[in-house]
Protein backbone atom coordinates (compact mmCIF):
# COMPACT_ATOMS: atom_id res chain seq x y z
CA UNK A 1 11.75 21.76 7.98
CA UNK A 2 14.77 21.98 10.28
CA UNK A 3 17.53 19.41 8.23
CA UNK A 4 19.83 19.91 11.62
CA UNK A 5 16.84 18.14 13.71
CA UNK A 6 15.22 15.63 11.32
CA UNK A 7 16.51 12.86 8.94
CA UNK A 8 14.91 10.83 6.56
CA UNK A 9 16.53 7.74 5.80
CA UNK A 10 16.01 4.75 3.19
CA UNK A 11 16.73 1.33 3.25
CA UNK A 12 16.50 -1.21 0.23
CA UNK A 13 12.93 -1.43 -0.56
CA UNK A 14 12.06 1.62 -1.63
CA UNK A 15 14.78 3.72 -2.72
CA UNK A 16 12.73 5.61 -5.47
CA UNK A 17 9.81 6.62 -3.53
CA UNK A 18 12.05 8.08 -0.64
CA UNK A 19 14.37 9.94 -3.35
CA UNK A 20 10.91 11.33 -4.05
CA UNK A 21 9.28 12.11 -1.06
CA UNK A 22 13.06 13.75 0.20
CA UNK A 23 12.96 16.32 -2.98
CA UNK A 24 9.75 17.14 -2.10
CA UNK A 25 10.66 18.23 1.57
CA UNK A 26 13.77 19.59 0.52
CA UNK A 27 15.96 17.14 3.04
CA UNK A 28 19.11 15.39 1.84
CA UNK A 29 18.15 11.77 1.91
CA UNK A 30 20.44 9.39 4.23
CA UNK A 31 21.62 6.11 3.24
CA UNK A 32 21.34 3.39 6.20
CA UNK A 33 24.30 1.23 5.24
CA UNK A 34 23.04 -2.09 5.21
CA UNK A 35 25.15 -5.16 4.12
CA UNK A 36 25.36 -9.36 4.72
CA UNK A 37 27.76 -11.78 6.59
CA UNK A 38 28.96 -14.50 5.02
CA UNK A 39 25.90 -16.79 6.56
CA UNK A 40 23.13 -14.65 5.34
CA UNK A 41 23.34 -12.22 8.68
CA UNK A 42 22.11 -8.60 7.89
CA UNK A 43 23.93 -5.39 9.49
CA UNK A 44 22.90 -2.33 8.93
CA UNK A 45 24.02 1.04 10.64
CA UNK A 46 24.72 4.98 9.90
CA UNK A 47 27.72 6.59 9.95
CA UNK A 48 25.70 10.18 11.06
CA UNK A 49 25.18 11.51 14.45
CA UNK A 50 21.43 10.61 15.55
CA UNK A 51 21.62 11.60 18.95
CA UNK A 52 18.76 13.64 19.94
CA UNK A 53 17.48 14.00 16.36
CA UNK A 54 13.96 12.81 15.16
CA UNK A 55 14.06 10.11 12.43
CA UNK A 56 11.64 9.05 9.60
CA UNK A 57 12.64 5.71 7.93
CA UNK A 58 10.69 4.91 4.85
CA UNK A 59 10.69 0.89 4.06
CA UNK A 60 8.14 -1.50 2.67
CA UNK A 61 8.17 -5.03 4.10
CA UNK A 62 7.77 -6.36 1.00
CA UNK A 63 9.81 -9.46 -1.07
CA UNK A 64 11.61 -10.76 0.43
CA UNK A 65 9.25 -10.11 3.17
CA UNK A 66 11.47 -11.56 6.50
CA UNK A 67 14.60 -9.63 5.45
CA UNK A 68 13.32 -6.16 4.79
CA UNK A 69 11.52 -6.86 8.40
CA UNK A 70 14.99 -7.97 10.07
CA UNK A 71 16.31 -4.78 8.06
CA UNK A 72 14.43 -2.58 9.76
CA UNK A 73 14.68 -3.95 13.36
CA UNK A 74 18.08 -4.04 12.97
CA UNK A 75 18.70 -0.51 11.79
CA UNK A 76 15.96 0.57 14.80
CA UNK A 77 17.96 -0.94 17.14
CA UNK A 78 21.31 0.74 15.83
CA UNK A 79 19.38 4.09 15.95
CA UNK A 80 18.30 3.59 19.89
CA UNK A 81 21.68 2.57 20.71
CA UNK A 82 23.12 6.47 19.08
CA UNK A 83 20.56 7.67 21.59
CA UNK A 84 18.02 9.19 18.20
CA UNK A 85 15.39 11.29 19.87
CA UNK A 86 12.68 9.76 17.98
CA UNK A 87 11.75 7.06 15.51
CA UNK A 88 9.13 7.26 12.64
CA UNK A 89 8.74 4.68 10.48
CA UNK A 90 6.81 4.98 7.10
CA UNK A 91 5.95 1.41 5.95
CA UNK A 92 4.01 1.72 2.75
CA UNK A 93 3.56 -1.86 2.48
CA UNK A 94 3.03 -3.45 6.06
CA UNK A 95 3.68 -7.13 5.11
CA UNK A 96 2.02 -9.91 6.92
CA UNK A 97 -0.84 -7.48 6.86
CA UNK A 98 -3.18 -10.62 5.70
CA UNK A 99 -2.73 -12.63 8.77
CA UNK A 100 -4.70 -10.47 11.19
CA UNK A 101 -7.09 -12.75 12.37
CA UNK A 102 -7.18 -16.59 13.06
CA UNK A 103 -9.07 -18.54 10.18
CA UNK A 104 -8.34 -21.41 11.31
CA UNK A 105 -7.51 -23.64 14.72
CA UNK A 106 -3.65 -23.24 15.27
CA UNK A 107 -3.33 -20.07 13.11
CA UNK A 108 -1.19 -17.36 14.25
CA UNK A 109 -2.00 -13.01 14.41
CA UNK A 110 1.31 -12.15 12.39
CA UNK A 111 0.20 -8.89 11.86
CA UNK A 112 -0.12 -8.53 15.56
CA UNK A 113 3.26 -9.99 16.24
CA UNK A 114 5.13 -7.74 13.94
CA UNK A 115 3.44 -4.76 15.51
CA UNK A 116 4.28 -5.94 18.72
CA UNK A 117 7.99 -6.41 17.43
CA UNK A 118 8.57 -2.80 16.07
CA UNK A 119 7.07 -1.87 19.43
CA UNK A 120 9.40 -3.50 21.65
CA UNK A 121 12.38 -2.22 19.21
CA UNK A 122 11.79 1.24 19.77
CA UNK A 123 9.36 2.82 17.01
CA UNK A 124 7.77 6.02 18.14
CA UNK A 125 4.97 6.13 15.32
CA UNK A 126 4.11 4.15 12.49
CA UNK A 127 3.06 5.88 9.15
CA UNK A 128 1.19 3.52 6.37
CA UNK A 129 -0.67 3.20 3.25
CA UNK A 130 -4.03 1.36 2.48
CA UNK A 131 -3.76 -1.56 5.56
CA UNK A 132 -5.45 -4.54 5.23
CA UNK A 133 -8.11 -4.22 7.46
CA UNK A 134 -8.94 -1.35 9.40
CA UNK A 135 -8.24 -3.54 12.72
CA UNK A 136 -4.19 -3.48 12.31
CA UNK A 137 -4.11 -0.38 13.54
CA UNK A 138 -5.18 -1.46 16.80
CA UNK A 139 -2.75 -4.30 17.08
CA UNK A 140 -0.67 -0.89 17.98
CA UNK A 141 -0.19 1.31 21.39
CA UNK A 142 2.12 4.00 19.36
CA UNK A 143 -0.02 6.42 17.08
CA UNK A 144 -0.86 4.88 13.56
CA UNK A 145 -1.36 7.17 10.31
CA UNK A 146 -3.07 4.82 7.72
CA UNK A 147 -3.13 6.34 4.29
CA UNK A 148 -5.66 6.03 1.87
CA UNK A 149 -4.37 6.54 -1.72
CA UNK A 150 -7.96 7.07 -3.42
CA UNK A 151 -8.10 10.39 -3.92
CA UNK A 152 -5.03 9.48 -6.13
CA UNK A 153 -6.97 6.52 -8.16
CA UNK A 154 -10.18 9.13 -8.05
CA UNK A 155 -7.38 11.80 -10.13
CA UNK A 156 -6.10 9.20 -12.39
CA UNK A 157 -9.48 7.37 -13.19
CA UNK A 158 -11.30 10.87 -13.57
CA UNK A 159 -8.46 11.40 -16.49
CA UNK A 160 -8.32 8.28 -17.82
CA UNK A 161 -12.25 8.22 -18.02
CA UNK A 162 -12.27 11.23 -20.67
CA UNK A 163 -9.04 9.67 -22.37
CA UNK A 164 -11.07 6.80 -23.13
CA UNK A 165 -14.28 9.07 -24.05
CA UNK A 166 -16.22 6.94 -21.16
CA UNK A 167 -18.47 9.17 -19.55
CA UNK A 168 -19.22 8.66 -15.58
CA UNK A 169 -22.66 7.61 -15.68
CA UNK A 170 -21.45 4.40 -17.79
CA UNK A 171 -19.05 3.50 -15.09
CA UNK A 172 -20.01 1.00 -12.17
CA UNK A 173 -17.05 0.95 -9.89
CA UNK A 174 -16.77 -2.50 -8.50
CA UNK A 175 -15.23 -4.39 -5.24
CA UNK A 176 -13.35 -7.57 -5.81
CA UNK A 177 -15.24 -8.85 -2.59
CA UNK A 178 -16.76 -7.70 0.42
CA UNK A 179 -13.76 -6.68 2.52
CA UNK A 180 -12.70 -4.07 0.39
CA UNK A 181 -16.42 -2.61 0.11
CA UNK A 182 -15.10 0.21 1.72
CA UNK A 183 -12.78 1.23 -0.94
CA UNK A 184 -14.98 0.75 -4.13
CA UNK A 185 -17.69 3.57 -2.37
CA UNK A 186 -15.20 5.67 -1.53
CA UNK A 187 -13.89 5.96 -5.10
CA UNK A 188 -17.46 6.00 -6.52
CA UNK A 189 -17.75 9.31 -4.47
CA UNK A 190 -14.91 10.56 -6.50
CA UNK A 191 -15.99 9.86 -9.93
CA UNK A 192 -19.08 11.43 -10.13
CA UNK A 193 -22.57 9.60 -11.16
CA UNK A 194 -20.90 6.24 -11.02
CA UNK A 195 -22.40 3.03 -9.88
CA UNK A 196 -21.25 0.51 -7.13
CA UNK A 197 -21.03 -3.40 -7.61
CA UNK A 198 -19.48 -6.72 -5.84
CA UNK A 199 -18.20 -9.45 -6.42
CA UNK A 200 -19.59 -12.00 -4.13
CA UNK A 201 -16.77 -14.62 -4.11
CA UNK A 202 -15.16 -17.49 -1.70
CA UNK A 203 -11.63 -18.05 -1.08
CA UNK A 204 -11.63 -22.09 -0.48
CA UNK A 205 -7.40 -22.28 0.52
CA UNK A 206 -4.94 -18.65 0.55
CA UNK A 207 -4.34 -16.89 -3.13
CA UNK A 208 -7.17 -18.84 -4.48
CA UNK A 209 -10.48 -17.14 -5.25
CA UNK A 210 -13.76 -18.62 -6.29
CA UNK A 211 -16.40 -16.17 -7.79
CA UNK A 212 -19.89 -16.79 -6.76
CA UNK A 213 -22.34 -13.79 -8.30
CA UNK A 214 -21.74 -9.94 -9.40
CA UNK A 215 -24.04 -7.69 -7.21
CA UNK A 216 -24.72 -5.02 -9.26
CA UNK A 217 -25.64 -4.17 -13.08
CA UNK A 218 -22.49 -4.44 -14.66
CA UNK A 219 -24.47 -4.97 -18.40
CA UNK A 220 -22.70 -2.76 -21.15
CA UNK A 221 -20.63 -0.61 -18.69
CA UNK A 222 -16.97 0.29 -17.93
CA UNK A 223 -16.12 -1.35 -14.59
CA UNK A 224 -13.40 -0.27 -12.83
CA UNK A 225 -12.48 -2.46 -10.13
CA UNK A 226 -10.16 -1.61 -6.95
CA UNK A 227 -8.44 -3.88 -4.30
CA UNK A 228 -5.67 -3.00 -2.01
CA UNK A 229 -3.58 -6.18 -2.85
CA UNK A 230 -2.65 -7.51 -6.26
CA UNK A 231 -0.27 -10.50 -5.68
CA UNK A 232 -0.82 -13.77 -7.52
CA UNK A 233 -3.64 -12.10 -9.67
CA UNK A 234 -5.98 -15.06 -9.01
CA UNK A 235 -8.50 -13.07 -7.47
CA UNK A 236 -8.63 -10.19 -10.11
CA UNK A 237 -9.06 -12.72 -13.45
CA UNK A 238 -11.52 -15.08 -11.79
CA UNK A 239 -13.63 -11.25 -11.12
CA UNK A 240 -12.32 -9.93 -14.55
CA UNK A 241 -13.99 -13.22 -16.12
CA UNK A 242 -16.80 -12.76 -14.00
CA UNK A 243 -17.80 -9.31 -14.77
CA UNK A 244 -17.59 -9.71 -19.04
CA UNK A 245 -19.46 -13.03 -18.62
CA UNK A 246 -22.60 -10.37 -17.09
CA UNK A 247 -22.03 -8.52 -19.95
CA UNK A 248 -19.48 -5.60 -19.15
CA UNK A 249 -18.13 -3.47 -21.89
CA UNK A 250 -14.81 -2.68 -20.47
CA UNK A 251 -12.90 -3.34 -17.16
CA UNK A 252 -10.11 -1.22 -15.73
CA UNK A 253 -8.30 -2.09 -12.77
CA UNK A 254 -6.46 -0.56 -9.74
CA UNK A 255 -4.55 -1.72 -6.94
CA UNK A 256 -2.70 0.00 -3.85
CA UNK A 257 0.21 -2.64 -3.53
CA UNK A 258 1.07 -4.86 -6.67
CA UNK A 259 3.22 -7.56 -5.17
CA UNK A 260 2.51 -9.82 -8.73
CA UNK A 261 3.93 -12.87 -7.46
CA UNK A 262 4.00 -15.64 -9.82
CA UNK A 263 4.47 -13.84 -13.02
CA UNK A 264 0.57 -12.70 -12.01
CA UNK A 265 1.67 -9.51 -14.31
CA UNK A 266 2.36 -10.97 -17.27
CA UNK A 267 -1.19 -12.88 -16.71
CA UNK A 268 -3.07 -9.97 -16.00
CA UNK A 269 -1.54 -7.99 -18.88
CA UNK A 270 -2.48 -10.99 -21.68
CA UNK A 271 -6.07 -11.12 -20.03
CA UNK A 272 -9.00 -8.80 -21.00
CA UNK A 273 -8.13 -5.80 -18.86
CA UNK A 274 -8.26 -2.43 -20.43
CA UNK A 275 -5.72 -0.87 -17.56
CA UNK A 276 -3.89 -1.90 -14.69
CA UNK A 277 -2.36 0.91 -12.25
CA UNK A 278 -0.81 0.45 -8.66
CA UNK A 279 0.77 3.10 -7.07
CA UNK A 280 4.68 2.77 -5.98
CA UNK A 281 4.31 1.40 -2.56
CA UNK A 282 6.37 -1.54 -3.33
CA UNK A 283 8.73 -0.81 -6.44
CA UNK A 284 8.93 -1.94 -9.79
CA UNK A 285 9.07 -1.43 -13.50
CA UNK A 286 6.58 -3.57 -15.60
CA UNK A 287 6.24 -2.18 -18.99
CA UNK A 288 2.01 -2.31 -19.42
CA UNK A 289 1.62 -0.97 -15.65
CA UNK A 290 0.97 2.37 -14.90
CA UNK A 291 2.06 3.78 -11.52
CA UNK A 292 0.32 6.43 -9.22
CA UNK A 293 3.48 7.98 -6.83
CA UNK A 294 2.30 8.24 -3.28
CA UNK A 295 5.08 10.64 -2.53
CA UNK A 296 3.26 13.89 -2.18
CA UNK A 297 1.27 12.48 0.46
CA UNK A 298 3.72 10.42 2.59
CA UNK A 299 5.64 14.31 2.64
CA UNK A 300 2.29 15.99 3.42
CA UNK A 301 2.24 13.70 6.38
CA UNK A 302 5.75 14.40 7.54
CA UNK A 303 5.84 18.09 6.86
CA UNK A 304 2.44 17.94 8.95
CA UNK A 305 4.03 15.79 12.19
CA UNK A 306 7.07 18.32 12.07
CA UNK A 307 5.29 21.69 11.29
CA UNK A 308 1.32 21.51 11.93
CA UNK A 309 -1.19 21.98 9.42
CA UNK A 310 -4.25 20.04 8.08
CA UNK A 311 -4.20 16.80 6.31
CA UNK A 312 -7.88 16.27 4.03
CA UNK A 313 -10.20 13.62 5.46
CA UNK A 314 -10.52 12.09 2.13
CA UNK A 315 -6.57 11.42 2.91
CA UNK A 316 -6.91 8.94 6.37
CA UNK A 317 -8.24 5.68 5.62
CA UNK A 318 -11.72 5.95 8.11
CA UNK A 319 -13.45 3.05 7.62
């Protein structure tokens, strides 16, 4: 990849994953310098010569959600104004990603109005990881790469099956509720002879989850339930509880993004889970959670927009 042409910069939220995905491509990794005013104002800028270059940013809108956001349009905006060729941005978290439809009377689309933002800023392509809903993608007019990191939980769960001496057959791989269906078949394809199951639940006010029914036979099996969001763990101990009071032996859980808001962690690690593993869209060290890097493939997807090549099905999240 021609260094001379393309940068890849970070900003705050994900320093480690872009250190990462840089060493992989073999590119030095800028540094936006970003800093406050006095009154909270954020500025950030570069100090190297963008004109005419392409440029990847890699930044999570994660907590604090509104600042990384300003972050970003702000160090967009200094980019168009040095006259940068192009402007990719790799959001492996797209926050506001759970307001993308109105609920209720007087409710806004913010995941439609940050799209709409970034658009009128200047972003030439948006790169992403596990959205919401399949939907976002259309709130956009620039091309959208949406990620999906199961081959990654397939590879760790496939391992961590023999570890525990579970075999597949045993497993029933389960869907904390209906919208994220899509994700529990597609990892039962990738651990062979495995079962599917639901949780039928209702979510009466936002972060709070009530479980109705399991759909499935979850009797004297290893469940291994995936989500894309894990944020104030309500949802995953209220389907945790659920699944051992129909009689599972053992339940494992994954996540794409762990926000863990409200000390959810610390919850979920004191409950009756067997394993918790995110991977390192948004960043953090919690001893008791394992991590899946999503590095290789955010590079796979660069070295593929610069150079050609072939990204796997399995990798784009079709719905």
């Amino acid at each position: 990849m021609d260094s001379n042409n393309v940068l890849l910069y970070s900003l705050t939220a994900n320093p480690g994953l872009s250190k990462e995905v840089a060493d992989i491509l073999g590119l030095p990794l800028q540094q936006a310098q970003v800093s406050h005013f006095a009154d909270g104002e954020v500025m950030a800028r570069t100090s190297n010569n963008v004109r005419n270059k392409k440029i990847y940013i890699i930044q999570s809108t994660a907590t604090p959600v509104a600042e990384r956001l300003m972050e970003l349009l702000v160090f967009i905006d200094a980019l168009k104004k040095a006259k940068a060729k192009e402007i990719n941005l790799v959001i492996p978290y797209y926050g506001f990603c759970r307001q993308d439809r109105i609920a209720k009377r007087g409710e806004p689309i913010t995941a439609k109005l940050v799209a709409t933002i970034l658009e009128t800023v200047g972003v030439s392509r948006i790169m992403t990881m596990d959205l919401h809903t399949p939907q976002i993608t259309g709130f956009f007019s620039v091309p959208v790469d949406d990620l999906s990191p199961i081959p990654l939980f397939g590879q760790y769960y496939r391992q961590k099956l023999k570890e525990i001496h579970v075999k597949t057959k045993d497993v029933v791989v389960v869907s904390p509720d209906h919208g994220s269906i899509h994700r529990a078949r597609d990892l039962a394809s990738e651990i062979p002879d495995s079962q599917l199951g639901i949780i039928d639940k209702r979510r009466p006010a936002p972060n709070t989850a009530e479980v109705v029914n399991v759909v499935g036979e979850v009797k004297g099996k290893t469940c291994v339930m995936i989500d894309d969001i894990i944020d104030t763990g309500g949802t995953v101990l209220a389907s945790v509880a659920a699944l051992y009071e129909h009689g599972a032996k053992a339940v494992l859980v994954g996540g794409t993004h762990g926000i863990f808001s409200k000390q959810s962690s610390i919850e979920l690690l004191e409950s009756r889970i067997s394993d918790l593993v995110v991977t390192n869209s948004i960043e953090s060290e919690i001893p008791g959670v394992h991590t899946i890097s999503i590095a290789p493939m955010i590079a796979r997807l660069i070295e593929v927009s610069e150079d050609g090549g072939d990204i796997p099905d399995s990798w784009m999240a079709f719905y």
